[in-house]
C-alpha atoms as a PDB file:
ATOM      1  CA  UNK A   1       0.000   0.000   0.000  1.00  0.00           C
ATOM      2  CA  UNK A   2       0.840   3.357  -0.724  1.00  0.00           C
ATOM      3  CA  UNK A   3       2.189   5.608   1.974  1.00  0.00           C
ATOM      4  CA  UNK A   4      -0.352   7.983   3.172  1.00  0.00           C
ATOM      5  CA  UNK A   5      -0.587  11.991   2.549  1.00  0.00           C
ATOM      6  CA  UNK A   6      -0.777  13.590   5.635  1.00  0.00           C
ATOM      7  CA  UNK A   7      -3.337  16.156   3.846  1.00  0.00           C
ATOM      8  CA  UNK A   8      -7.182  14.945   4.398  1.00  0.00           C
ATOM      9  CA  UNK A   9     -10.403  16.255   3.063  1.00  0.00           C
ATOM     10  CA  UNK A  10     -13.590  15.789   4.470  1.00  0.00           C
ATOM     11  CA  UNK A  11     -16.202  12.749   3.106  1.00  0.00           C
ATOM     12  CA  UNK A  12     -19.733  12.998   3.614  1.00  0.00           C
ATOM     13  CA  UNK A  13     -21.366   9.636   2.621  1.00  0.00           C
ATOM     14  CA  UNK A  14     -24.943   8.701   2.906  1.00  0.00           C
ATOM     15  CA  UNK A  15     -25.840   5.141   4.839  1.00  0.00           C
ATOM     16  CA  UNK A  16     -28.661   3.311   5.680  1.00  0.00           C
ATOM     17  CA  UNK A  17     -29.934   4.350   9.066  1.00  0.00           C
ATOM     18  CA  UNK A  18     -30.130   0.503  10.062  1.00  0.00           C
ATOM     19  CA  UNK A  19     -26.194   0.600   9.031  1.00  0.00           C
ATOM     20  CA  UNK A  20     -25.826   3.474  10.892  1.00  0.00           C
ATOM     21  CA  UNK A  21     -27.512   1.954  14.644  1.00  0.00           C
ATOM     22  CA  UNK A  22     -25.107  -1.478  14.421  1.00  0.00           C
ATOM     23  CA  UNK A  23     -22.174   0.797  13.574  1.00  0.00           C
ATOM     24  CA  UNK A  24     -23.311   2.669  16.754  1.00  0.00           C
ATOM     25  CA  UNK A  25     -23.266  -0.377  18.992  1.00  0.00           C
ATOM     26  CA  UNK A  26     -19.401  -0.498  18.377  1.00  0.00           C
ATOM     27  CA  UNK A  27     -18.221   2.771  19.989  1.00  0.00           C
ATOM     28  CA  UNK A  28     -14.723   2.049  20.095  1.00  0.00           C
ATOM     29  CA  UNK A  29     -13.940   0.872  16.370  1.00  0.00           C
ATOM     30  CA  UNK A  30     -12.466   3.773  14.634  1.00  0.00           C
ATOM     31  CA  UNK A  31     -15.219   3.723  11.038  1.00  0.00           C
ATOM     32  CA  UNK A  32     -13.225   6.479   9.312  1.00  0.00           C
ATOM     33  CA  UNK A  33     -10.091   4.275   9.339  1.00  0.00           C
ATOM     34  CA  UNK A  34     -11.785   1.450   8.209  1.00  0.00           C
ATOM     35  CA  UNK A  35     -13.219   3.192   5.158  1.00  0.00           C
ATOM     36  CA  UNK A  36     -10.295   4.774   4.467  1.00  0.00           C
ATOM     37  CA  UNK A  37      -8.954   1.343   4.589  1.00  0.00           C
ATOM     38  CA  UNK A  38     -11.421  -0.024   2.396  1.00  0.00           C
ATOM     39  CA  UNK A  39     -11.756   2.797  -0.211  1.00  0.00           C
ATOM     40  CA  UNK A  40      -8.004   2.510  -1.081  1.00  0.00           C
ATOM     41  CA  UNK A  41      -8.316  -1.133  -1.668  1.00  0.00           C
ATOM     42  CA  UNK A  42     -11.142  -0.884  -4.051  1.00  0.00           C
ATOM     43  CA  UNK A  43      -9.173   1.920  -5.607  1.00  0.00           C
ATOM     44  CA  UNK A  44      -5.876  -0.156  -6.232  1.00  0.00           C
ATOM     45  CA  UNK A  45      -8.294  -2.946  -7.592  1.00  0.00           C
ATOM     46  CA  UNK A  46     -10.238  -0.709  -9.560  1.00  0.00           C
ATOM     47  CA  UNK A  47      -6.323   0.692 -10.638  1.00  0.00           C
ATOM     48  CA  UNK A  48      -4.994  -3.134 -11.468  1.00  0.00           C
ATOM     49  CA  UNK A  49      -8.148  -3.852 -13.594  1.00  0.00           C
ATOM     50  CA  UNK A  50      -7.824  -0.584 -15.523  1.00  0.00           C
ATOM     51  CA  UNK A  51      -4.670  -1.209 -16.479  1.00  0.00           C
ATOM     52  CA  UNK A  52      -5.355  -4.873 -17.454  1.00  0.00           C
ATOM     53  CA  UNK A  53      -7.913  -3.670 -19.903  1.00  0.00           C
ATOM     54  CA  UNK A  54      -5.482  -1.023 -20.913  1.00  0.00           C
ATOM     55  CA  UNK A  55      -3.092  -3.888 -22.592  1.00  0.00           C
ATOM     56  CA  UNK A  56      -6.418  -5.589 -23.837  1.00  0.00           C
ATOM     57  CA  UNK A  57      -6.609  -6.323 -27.748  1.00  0.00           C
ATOM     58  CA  UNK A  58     -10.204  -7.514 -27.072  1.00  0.00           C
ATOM     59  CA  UNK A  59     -13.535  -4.836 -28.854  1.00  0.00           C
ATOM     60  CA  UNK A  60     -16.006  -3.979 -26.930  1.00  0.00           C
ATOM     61  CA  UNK A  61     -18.073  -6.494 -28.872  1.00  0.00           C
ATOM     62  CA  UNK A  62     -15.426  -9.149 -27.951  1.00  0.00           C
ATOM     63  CA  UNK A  63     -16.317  -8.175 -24.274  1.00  0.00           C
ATOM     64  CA  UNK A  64     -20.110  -8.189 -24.450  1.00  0.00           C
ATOM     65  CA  UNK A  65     -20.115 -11.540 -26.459  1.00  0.00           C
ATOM     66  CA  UNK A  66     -18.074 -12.825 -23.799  1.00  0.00           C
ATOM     67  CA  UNK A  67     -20.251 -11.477 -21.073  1.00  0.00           C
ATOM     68  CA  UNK A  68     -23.384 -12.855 -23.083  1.00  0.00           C
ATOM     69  CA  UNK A  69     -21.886 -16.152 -22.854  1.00  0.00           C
ATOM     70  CA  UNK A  70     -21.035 -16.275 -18.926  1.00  0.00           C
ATOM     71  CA  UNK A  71     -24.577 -14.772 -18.357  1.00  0.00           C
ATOM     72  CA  UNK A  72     -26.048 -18.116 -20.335  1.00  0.00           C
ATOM     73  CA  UNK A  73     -23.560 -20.897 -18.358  1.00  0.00           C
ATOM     74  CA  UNK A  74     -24.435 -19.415 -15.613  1.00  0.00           C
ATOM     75  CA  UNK A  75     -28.155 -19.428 -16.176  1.00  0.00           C
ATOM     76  CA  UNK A  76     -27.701 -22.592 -17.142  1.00  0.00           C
ATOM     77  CA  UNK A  77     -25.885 -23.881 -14.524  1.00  0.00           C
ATOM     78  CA  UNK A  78     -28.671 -22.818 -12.253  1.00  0.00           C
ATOM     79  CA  UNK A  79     -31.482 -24.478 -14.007  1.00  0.00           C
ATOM     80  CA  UNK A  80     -32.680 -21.043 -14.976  1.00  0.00           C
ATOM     81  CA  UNK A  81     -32.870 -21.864 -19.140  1.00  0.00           C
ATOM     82  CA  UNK A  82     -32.375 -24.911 -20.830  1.00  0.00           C
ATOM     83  CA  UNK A  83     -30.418 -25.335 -24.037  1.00  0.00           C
END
């Protein structure tokens, strides 16, 4: 991981209020941490899979064919169509 900038901004994110009372029950877990925690991971996943698709030779209509045919095994797979 990156090291972190000492410089922070302020993040106002909306939650459900149920998410809000259980994270209430935990008063001593620090939440801002952890999101900051979880945000950068996304980020550097979100990072690796951008560049991935960077070196891709594969169309757009490579991709959705592709996608069409995952969307049908798993279907499939699940009893949900029969071929």
């Amino acid at each position: 991981m990156k090291k972190e900038n000492n410089e922070s901004v302020n993040l106002t994110l909306a939650i459900p209020i149920d998410l809000k009372r259980k994270m209430q029950e935990h008063e001593g877990v620090n939440w801002s941490a952890i999101i900051r925690r979880l945000l950068q991971q996304h980020l550097e996943r979100v990072e690796i899979v951008e560049r991935i698709a960077q070196k891709s030779k594969l169309t757009q209509k490579d991709a959705d064919e592709i996608s069409e045919m995952i969307k049908r095994g798993v279907a499939k797979r699940h009893g949900l169509i029969k071929e």
